[in-house]
N, C-alpha and C. Protein backbone atom coordinates (compact mmCIF):
# COMPACT_ATOMS: atom_id res chain seq x y z
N UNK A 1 93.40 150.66 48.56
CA UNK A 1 92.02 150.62 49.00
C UNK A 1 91.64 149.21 49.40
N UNK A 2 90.37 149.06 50.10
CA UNK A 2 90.03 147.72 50.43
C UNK A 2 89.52 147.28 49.21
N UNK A 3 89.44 145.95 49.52
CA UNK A 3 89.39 144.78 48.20
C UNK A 3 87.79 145.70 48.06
N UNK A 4 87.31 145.49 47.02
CA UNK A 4 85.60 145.76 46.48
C UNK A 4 85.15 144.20 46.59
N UNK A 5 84.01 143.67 47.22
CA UNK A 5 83.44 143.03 46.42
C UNK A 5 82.04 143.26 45.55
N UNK A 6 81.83 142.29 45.11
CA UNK A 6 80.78 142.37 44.22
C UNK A 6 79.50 142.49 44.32
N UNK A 7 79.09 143.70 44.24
CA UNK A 7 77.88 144.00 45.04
C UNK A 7 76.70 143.25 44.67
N UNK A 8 76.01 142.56 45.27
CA UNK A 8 75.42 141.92 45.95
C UNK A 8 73.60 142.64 46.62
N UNK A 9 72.45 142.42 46.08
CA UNK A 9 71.62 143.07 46.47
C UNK A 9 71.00 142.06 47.49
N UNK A 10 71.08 142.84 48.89
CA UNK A 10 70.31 142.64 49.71
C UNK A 10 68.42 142.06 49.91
N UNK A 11 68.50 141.41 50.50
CA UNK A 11 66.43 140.74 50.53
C UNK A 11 66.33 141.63 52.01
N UNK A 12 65.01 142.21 51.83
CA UNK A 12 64.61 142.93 52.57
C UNK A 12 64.10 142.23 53.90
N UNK A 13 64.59 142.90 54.92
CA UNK A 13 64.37 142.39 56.11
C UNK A 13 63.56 143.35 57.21
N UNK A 14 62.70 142.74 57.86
CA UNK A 14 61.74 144.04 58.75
C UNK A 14 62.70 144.53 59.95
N UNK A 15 63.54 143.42 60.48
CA UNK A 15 64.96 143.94 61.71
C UNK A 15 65.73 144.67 61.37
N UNK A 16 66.29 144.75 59.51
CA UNK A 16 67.33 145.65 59.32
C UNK A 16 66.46 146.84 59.20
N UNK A 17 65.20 146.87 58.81
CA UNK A 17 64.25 147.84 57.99
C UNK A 17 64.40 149.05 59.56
N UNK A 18 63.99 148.13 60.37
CA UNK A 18 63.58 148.93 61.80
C UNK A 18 65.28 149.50 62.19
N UNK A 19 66.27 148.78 62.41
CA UNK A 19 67.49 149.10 62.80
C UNK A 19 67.95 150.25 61.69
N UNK A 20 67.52 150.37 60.48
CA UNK A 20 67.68 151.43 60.06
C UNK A 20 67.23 152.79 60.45
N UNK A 21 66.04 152.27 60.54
CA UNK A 21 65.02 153.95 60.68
C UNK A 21 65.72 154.29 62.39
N UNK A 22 66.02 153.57 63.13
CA UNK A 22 66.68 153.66 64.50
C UNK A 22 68.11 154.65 63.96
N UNK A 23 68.99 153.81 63.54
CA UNK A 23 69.94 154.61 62.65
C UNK A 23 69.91 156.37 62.41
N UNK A 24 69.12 156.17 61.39
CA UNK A 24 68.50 157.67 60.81
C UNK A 24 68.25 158.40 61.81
N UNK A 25 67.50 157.87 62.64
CA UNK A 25 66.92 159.16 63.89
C UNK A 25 68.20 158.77 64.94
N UNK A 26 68.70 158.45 64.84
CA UNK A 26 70.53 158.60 65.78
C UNK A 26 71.23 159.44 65.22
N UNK A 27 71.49 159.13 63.57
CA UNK A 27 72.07 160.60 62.86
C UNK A 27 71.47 161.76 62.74
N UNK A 28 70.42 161.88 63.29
CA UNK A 28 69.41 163.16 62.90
C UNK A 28 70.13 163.51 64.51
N UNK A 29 69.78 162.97 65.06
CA UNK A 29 70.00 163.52 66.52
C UNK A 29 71.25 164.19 66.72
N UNK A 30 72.38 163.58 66.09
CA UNK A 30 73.91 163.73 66.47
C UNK A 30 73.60 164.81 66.04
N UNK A 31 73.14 165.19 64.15
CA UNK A 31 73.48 166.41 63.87
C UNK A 31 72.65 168.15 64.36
N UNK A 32 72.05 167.15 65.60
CA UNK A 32 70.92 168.22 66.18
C UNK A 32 71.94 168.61 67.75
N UNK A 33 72.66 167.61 67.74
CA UNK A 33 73.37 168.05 69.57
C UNK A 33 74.81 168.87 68.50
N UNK A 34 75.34 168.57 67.56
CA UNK A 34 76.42 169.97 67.09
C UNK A 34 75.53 170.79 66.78
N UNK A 35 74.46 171.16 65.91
CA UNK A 35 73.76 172.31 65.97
C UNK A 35 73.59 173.29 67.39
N UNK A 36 73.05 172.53 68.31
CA UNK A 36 72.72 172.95 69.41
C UNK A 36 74.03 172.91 70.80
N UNK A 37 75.37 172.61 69.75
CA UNK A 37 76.94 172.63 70.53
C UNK A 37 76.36 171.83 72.03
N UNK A 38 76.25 170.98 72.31
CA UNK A 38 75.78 170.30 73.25
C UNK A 38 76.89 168.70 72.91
N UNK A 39 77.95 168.98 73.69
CA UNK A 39 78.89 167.83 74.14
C UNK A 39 78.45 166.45 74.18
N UNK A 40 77.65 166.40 75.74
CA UNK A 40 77.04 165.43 76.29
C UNK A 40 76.23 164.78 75.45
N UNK A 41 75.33 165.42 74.84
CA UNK A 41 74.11 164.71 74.08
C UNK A 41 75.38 164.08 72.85
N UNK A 42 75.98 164.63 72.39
CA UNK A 42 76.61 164.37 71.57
C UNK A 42 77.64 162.94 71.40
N UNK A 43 77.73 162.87 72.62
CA UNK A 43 78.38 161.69 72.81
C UNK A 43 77.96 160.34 73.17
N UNK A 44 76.56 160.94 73.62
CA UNK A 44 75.42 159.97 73.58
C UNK A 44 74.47 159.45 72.69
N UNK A 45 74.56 160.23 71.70
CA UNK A 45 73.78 160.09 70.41
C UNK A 45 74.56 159.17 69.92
N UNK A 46 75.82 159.79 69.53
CA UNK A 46 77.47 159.02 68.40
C UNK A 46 77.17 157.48 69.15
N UNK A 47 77.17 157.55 70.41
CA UNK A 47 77.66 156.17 70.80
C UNK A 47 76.24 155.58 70.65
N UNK A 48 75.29 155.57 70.40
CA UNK A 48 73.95 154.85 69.90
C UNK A 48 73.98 154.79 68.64
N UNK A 49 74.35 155.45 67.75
CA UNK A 49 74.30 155.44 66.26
C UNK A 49 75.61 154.20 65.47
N UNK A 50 76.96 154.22 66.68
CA UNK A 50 77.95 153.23 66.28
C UNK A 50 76.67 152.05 66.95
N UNK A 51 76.31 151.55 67.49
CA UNK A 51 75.99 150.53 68.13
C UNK A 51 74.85 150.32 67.00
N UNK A 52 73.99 150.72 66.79
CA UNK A 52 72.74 150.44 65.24
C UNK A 52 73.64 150.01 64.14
N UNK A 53 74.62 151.39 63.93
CA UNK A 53 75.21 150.47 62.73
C UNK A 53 76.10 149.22 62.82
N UNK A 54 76.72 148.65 64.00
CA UNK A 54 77.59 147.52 64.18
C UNK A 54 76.33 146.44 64.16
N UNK A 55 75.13 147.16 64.43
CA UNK A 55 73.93 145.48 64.61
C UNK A 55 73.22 145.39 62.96
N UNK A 56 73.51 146.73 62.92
CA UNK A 56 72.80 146.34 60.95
C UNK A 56 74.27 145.99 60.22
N UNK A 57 75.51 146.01 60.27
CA UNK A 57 76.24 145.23 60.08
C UNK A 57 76.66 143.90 59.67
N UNK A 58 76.12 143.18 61.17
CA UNK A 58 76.10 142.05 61.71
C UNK A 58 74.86 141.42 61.43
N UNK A 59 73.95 142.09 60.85
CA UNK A 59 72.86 141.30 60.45
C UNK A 59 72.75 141.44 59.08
N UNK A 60 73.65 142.15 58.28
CA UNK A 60 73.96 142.01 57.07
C UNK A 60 75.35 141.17 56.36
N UNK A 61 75.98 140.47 57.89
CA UNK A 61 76.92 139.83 57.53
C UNK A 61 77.75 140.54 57.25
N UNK A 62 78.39 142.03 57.39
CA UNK A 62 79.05 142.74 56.65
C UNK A 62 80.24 142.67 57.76
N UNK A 63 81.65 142.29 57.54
CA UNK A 63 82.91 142.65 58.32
C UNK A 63 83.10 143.86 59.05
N UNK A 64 83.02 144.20 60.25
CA UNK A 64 83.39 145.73 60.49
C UNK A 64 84.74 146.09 60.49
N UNK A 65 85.92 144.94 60.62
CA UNK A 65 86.95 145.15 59.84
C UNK A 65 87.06 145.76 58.86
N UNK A 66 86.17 145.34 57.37
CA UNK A 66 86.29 146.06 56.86
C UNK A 66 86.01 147.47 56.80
N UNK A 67 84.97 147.76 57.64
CA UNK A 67 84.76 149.15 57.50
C UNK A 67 85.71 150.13 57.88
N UNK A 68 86.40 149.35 58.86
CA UNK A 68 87.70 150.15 59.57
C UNK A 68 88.98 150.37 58.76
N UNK A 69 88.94 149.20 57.82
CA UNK A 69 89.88 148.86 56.95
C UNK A 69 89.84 150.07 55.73
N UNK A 70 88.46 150.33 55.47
CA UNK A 70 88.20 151.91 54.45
C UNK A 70 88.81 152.87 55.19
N UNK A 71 88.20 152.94 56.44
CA UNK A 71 88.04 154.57 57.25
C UNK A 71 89.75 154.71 57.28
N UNK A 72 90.63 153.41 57.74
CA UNK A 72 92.11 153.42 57.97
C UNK A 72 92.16 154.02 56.45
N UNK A 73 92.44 153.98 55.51
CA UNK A 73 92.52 153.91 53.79
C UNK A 73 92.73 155.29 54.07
N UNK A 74 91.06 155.66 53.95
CA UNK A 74 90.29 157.20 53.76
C UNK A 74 91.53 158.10 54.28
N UNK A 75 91.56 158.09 55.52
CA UNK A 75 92.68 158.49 56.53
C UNK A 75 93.97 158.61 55.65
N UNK A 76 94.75 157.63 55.56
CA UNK A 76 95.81 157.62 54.85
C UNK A 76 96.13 158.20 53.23
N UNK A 77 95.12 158.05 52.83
CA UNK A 77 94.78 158.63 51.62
C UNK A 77 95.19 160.44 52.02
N UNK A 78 94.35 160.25 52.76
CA UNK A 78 94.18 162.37 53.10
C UNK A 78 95.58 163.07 53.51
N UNK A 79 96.19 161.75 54.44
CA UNK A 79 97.65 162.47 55.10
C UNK A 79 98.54 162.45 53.95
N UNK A 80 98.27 161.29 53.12
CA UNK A 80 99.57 161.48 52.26
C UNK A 80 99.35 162.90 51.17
N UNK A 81 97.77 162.92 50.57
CA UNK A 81 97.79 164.06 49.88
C UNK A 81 98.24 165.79 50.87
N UNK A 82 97.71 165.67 51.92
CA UNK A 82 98.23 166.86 52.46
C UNK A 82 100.21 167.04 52.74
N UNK A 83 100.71 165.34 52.69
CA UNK A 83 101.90 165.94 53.40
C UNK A 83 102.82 166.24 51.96
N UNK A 84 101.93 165.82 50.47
CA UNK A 84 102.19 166.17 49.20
C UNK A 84 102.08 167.86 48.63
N UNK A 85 101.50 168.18 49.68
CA UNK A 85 101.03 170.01 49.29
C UNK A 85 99.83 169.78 48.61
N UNK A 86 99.24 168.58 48.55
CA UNK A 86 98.22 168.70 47.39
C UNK A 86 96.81 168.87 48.24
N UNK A 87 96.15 170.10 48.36
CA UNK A 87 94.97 170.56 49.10
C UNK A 87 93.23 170.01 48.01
N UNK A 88 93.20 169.36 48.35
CA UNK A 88 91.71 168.84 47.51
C UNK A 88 90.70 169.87 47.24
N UNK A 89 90.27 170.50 46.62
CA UNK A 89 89.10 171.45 46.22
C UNK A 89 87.60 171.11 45.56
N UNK A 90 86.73 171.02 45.62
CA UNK A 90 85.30 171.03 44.88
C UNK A 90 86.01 171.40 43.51
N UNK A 91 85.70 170.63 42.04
CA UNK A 91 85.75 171.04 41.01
C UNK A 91 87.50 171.33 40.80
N UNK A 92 88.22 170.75 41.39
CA UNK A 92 89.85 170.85 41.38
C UNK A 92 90.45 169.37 40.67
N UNK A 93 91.71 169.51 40.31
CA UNK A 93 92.06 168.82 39.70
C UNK A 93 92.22 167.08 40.85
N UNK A 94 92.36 167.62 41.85
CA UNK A 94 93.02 166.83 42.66
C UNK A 94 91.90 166.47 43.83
N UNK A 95 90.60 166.60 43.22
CA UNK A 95 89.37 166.36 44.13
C UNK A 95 89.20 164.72 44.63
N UNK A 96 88.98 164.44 45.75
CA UNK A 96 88.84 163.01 45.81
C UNK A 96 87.48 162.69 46.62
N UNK A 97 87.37 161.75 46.15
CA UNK A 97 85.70 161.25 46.89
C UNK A 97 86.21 160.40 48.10
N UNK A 98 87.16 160.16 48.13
CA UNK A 98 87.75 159.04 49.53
C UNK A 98 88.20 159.37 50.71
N UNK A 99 88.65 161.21 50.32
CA UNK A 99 89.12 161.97 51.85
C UNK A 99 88.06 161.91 52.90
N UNK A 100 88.15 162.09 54.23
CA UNK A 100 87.59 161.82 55.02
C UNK A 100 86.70 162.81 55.51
């Protein structure tokens, strides 16, 4: 997994405050163009919602390496349990919070 650091509480900012609520209504949207199976919107939403979160990121100082560095993890995590036979279940022995 990626290194953890030490979490660290954020001071509230009115740019991240706003780039959030921007955020939120980008994810609301995405999950309104698969509801409504609509491609186009869909790809237009996703690609506004990466772009909010790379600027609340970057204004939180946060690496997007690292974030890629999880999602790579997450990923690898999942292939190796599947190419193990081991199928993850809700309430299973072999449940993981890190699959993707």
């Amino acid at each position: 997994m990626a290194s953890q650091e030490k979490s660290v509480p954020f001071r509230k900012n009115r740019k991240v405050t706003k780039l959030s609520q921007r955020l939120g209504v980008s994810g609301a949207a995405c999950v309104l163009d698969v509801m409504l199976n609509d491609r186009p919107a869909l790809v237009r939403d996703s690609a506004a919602f990466i772009v909010f979160l790379e600027r609340i990121l970057k204004a939180r100082d946060v690496d997007a390496a690292l974030v890629w560095a999880e999602i790579d993890e997450r990923i690898r995590l999942a292939d190796e349990l599947r190419a193990s036979g081991i199928r993850p279940y809700k309430g299973g022995r072999f449940r993981s919070t890190k699959l993707p």
